[in-house]
Structure formats: C-alpha cells, structure tokens
PDB file of N, CA and C in Angstrom:
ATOM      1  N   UNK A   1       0.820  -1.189   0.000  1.00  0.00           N
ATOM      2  CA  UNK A   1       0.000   0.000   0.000  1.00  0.00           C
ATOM      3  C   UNK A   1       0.870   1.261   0.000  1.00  0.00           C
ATOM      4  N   UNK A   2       1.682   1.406   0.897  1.00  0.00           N
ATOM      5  CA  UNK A   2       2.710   1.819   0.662  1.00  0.00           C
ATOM      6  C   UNK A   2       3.402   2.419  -0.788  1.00  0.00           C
ATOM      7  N   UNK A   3       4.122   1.635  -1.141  1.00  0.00           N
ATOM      8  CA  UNK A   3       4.333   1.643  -2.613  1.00  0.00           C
ATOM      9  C   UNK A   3       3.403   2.598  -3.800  1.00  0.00           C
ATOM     10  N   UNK A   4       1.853   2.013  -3.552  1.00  0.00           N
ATOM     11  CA  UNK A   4       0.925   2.923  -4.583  1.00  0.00           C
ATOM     12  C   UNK A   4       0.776   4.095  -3.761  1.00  0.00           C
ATOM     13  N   UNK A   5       1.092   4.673  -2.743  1.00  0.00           N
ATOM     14  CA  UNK A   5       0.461   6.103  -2.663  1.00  0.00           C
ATOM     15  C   UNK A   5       1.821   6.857  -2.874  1.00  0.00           C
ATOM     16  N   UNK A   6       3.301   5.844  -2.385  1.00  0.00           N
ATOM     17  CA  UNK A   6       4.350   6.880  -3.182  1.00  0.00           C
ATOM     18  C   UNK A   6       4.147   7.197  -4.389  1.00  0.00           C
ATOM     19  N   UNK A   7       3.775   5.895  -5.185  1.00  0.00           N
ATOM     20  CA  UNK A   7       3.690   6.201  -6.746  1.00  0.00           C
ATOM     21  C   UNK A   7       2.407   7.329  -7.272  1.00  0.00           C
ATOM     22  N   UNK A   8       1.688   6.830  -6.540  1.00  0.00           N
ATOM     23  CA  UNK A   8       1.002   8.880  -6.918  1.00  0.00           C
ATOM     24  C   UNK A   8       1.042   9.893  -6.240  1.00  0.00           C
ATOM     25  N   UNK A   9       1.988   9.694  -5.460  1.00  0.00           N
ATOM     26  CA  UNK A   9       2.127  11.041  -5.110  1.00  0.00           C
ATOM     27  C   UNK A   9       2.645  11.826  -5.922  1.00  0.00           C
ATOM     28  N   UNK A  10       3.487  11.501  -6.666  1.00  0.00           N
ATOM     29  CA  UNK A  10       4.218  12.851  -7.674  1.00  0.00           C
ATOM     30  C   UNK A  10       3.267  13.085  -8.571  1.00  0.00           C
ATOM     31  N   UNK A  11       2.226  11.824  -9.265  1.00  0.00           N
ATOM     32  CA  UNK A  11       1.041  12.725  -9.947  1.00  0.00           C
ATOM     33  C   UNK A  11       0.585  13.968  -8.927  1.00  0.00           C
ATOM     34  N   UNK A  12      -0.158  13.576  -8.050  1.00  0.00           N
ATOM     35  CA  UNK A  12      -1.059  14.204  -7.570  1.00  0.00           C
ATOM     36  C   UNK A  12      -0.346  15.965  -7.563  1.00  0.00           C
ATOM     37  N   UNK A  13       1.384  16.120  -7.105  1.00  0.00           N
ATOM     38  CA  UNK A  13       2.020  17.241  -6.876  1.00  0.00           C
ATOM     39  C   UNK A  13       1.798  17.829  -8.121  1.00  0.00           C
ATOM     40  N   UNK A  14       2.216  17.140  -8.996  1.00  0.00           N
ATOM     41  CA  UNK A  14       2.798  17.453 -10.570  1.00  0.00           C
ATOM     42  C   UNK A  14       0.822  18.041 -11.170  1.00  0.00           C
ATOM     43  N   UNK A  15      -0.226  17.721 -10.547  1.00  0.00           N
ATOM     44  CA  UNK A  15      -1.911  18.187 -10.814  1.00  0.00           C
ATOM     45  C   UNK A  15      -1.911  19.344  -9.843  1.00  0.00           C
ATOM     46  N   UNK A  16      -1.383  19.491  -8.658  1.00  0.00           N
ATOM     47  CA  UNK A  16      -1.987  20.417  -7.784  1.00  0.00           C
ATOM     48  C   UNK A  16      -1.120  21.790  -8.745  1.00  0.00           C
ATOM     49  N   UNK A  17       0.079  21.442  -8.596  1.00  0.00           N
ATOM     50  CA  UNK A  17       0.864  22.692  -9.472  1.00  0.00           C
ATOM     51  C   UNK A  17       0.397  22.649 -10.605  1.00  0.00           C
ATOM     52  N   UNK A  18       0.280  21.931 -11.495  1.00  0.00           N
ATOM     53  CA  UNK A  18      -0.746  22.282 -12.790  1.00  0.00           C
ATOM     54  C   UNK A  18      -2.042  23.085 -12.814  1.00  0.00           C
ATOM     55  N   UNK A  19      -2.805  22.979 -11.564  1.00  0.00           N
ATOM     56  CA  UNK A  19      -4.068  23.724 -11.320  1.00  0.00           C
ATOM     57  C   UNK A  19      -3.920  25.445 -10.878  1.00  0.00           C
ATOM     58  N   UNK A  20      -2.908  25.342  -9.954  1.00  0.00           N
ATOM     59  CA  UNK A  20      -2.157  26.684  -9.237  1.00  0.00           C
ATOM     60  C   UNK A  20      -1.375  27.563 -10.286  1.00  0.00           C
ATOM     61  N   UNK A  21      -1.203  26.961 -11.160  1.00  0.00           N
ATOM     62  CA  UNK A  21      -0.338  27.815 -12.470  1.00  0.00           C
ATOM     63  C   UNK A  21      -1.559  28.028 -13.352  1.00  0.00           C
ATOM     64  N   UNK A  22      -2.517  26.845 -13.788  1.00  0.00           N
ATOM     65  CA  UNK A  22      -3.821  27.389 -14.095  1.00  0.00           C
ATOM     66  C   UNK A  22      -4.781  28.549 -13.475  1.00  0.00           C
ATOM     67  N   UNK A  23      -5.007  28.760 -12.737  1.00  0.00           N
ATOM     68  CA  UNK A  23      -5.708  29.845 -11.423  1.00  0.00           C
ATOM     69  C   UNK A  23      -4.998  30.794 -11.929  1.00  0.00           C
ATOM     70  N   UNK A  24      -3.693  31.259 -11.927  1.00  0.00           N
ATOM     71  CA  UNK A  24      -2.878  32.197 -11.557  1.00  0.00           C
ATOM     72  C   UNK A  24      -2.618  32.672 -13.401  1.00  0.00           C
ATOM     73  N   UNK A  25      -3.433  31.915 -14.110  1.00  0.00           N
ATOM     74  CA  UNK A  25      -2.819  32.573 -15.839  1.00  0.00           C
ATOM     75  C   UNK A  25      -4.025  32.914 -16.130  1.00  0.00           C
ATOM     76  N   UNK A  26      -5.199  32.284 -15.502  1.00  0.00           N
ATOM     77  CA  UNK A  26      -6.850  33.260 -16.488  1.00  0.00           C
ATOM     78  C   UNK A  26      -7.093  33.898 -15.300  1.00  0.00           C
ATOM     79  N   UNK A  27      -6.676  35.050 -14.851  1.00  0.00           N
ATOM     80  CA  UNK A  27      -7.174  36.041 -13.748  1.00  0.00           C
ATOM     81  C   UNK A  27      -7.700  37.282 -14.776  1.00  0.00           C
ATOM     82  N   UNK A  28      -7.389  37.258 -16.323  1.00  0.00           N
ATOM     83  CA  UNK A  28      -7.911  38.353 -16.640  1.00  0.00           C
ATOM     84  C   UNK A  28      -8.774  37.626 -18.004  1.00  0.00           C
ATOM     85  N   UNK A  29      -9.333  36.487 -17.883  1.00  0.00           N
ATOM     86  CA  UNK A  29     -10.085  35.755 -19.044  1.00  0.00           C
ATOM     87  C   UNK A  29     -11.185  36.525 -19.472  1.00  0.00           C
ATOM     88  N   UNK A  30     -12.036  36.863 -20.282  1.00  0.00           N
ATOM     89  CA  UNK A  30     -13.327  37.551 -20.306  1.00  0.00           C
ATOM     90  C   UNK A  30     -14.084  36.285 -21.265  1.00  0.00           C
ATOM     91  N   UNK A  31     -13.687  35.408 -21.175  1.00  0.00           N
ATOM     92  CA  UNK A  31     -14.900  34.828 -22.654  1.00  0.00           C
ATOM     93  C   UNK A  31     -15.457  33.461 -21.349  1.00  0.00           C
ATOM     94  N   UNK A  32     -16.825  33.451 -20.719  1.00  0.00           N
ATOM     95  CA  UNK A  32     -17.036  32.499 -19.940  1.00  0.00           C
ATOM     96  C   UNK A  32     -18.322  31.652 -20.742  1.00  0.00           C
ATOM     97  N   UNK A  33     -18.450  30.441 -19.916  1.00  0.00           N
ATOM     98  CA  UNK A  33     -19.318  29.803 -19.982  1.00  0.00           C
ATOM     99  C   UNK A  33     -19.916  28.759 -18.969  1.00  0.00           C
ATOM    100  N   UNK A  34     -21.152  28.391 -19.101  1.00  0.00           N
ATOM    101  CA  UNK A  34     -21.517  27.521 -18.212  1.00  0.00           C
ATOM    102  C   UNK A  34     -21.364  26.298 -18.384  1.00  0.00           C
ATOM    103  N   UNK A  35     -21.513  25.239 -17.753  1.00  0.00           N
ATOM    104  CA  UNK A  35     -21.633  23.665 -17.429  1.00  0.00           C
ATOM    105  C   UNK A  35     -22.475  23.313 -16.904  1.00  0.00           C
ATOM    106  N   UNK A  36     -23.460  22.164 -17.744  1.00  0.00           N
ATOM    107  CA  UNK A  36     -24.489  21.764 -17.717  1.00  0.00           C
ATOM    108  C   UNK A  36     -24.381  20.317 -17.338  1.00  0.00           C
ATOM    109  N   UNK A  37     -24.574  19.657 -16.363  1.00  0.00           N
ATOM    110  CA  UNK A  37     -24.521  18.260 -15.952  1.00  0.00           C
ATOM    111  C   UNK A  37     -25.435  17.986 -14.718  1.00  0.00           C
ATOM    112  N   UNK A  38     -26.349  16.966 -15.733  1.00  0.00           N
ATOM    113  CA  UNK A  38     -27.656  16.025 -15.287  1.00  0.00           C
ATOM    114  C   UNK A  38     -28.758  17.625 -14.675  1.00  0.00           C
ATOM    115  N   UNK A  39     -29.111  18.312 -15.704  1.00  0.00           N
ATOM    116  CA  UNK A  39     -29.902  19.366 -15.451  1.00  0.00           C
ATOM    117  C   UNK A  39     -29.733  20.475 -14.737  1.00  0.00           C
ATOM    118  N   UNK A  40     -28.386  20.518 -14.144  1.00  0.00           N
ATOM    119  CA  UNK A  40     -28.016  21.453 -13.218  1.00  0.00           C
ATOM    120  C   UNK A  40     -26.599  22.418 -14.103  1.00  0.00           C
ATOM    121  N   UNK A  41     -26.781  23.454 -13.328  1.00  0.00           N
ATOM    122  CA  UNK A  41     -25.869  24.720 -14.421  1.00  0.00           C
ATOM    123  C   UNK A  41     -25.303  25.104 -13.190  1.00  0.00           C
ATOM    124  N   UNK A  42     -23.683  25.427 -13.730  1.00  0.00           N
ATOM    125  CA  UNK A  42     -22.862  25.841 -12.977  1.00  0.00           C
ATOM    126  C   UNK A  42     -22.479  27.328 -12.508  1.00  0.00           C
ATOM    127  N   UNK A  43     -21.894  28.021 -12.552  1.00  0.00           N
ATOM    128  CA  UNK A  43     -21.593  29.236 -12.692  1.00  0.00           C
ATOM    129  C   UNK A  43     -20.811  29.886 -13.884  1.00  0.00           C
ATOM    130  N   UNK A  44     -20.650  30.711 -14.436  1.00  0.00           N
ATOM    131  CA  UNK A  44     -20.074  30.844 -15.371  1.00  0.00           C
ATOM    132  C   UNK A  44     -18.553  30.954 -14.901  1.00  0.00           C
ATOM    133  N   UNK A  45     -17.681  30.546 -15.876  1.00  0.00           N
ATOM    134  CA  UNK A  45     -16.382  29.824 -15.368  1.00  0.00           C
ATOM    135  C   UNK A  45     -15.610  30.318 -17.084  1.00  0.00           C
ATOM    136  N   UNK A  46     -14.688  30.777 -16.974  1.00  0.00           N
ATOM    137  CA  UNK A  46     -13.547  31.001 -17.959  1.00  0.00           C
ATOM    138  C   UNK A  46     -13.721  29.782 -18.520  1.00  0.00           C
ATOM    139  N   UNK A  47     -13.444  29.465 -20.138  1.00  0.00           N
ATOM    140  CA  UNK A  47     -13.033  27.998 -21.281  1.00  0.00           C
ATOM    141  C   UNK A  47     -11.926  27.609 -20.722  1.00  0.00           C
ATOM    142  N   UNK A  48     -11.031  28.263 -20.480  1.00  0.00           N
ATOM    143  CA  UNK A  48      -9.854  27.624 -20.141  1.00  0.00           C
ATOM    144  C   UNK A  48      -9.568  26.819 -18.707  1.00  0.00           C
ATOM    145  N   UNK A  49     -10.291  27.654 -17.810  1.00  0.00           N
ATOM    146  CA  UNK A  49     -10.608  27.009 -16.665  1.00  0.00           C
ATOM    147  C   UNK A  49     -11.460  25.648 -17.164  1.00  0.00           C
ATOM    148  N   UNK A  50     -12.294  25.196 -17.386  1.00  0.00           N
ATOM    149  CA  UNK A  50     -12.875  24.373 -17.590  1.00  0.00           C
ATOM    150  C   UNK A  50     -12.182  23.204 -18.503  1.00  0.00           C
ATOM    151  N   UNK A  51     -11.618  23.535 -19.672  1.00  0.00           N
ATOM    152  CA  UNK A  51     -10.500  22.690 -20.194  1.00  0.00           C
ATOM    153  C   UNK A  51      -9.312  22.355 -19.270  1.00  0.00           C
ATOM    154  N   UNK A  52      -8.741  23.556 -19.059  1.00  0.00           N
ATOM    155  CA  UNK A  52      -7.550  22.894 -17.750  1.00  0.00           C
ATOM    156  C   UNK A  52      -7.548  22.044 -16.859  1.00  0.00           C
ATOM    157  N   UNK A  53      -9.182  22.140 -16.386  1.00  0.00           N
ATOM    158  CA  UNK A  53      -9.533  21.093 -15.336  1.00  0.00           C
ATOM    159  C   UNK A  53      -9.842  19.957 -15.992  1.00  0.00           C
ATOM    160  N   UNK A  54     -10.128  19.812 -16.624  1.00  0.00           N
ATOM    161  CA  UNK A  54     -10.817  18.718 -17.218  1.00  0.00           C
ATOM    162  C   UNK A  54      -9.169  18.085 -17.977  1.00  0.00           C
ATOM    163  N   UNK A  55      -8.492  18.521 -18.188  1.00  0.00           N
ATOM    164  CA  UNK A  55      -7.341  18.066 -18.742  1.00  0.00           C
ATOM    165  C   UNK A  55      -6.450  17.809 -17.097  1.00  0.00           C
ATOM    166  N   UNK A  56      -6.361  18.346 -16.502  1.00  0.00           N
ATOM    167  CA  UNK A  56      -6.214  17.526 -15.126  1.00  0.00           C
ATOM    168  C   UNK A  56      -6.585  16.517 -14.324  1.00  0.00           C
ATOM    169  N   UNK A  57      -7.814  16.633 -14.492  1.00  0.00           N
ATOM    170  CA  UNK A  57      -8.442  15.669 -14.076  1.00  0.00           C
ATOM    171  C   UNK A  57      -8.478  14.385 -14.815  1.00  0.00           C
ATOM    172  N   UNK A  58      -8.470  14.029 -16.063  1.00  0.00           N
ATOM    173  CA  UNK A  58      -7.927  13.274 -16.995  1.00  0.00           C
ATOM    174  C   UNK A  58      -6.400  12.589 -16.704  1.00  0.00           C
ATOM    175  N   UNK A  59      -5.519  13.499 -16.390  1.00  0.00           N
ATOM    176  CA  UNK A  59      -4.076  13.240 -16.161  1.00  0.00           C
ATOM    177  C   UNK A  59      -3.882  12.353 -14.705  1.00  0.00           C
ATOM    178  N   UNK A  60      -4.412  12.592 -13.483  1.00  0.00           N
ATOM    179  CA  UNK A  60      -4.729  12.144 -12.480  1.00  0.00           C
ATOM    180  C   UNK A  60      -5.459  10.802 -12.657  1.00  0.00           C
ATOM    181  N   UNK A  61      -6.589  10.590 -12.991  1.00  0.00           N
ATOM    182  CA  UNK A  61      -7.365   9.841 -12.987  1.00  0.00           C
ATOM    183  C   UNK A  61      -6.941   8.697 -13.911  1.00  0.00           C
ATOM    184  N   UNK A  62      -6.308   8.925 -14.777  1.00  0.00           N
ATOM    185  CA  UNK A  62      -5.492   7.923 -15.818  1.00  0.00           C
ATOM    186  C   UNK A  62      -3.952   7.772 -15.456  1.00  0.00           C
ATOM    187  N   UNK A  63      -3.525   8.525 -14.146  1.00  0.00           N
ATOM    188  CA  UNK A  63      -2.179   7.639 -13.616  1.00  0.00           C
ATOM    189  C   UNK A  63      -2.563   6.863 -12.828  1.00  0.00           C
ATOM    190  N   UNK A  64      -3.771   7.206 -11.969  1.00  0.00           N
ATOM    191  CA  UNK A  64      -4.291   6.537 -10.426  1.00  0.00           C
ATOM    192  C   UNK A  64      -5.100   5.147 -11.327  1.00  0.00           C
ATOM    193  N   UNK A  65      -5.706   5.126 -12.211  1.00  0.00           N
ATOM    194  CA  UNK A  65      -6.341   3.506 -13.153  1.00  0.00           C
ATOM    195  C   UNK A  65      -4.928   2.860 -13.727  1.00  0.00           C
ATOM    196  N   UNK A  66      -4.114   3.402 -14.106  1.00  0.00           N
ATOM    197  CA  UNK A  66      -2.906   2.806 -14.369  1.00  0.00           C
ATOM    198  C   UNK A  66      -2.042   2.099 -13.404  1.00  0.00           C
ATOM    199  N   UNK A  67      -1.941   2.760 -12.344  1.00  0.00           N
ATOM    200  CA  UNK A  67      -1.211   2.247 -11.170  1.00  0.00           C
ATOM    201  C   UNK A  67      -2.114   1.113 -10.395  1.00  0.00           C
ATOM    202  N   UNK A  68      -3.107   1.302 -10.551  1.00  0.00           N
ATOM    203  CA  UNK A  68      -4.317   0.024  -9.768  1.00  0.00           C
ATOM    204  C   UNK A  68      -4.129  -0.789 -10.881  1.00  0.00           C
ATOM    205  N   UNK A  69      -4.330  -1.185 -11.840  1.00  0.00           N
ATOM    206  CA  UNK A  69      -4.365  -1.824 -13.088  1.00  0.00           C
ATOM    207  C   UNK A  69      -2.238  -2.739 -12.942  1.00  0.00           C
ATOM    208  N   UNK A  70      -1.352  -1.936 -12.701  1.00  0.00           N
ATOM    209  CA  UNK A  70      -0.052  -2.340 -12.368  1.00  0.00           C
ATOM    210  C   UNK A  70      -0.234  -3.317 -10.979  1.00  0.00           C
ATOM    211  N   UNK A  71      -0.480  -2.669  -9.772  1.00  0.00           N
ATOM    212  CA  UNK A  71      -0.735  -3.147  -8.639  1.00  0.00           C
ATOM    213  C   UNK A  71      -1.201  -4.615  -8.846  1.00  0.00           C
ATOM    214  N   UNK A  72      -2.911  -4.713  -9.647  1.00  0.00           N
ATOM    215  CA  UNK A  72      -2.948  -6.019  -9.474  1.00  0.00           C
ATOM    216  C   UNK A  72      -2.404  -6.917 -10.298  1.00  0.00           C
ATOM    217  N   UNK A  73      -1.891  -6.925 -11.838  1.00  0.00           N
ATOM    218  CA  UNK A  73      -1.106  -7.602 -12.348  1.00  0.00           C
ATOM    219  C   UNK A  73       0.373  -7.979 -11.505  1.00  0.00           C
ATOM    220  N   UNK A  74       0.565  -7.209 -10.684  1.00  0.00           N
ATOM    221  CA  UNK A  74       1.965  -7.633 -10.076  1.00  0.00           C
ATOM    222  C   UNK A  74       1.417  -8.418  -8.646  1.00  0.00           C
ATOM    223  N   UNK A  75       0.579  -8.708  -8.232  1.00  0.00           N
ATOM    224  CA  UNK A  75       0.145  -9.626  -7.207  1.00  0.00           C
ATOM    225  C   UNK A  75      -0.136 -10.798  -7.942  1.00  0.00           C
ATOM    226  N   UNK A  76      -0.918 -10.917  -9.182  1.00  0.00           N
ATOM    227  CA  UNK A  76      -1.010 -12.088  -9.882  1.00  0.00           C
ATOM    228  C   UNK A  76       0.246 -12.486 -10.374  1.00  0.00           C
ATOM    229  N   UNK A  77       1.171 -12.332 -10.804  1.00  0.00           N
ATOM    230  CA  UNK A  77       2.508 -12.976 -11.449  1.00  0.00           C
ATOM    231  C   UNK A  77       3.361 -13.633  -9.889  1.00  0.00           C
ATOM    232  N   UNK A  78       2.837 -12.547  -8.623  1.00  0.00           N
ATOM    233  CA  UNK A  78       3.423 -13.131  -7.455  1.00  0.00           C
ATOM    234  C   UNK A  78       2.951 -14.512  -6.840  1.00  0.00           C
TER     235      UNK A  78
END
C-alpha cells in the first residue's frame, strides 16, 4: 500500500501545481461559460478554466487507473 500512494504522489504534486499555475494565468479571461450536468448549471467559469480542469483531471485519474491496473497484475505474477 505503501508503494501505490508513493507512486502517486508525484502525480497528484505534478496536478496540484498544474491547477495553481492554471488559477494564476486566467485572472484576466473575459470569454465564460456555463456547465451543464444532469440538469443542473454551474456558474459561469472562464473555457480555459474548464478545459484545464478537465485536462487535469484526466491526467490524475489515468495515472491513479494505471497504477491500480499495475498493482494487481503484479500480485497475480506473485
């Protein structure tokens, strides 16, 4: 257990600073839009904000299925 939370931890650093450098570059965005999911609307939110995240969240979520996906192939060969 051990082992998998070292191994994402440097994702997770390498997403939080990806988000914090995101925040800190559309402080002067003007083109917004909303997000619409299962009937409910969000606030209006900068494109780029919304791509950035979503491209983060992608990056995270596909090291953390990768590393579970490693994890149990390496208990089965054990």
């Amino acid at each position: 257990m051990k082992k998998f939370i070292l191994s994402n931890l440097s994702s997770l650093l390498i997403n939080i600073f990806l988000l914090l450098f995101l925040i800190f570059t559309i402080q002067n965005n003007h083109q917004k839009q909303t997000v619409k999911v299962l009937e409910m609307e969000s606030i209006e939110l900068p494109i780029s904000f919304i791509l950035g995240t979503s491209l983060i969240a992608g990056s995270f979520s596909g090291k953390l299925i990768y590393t579970i996906l490693k994890f149990k192939n390496n208990k089965k060969n054990s």
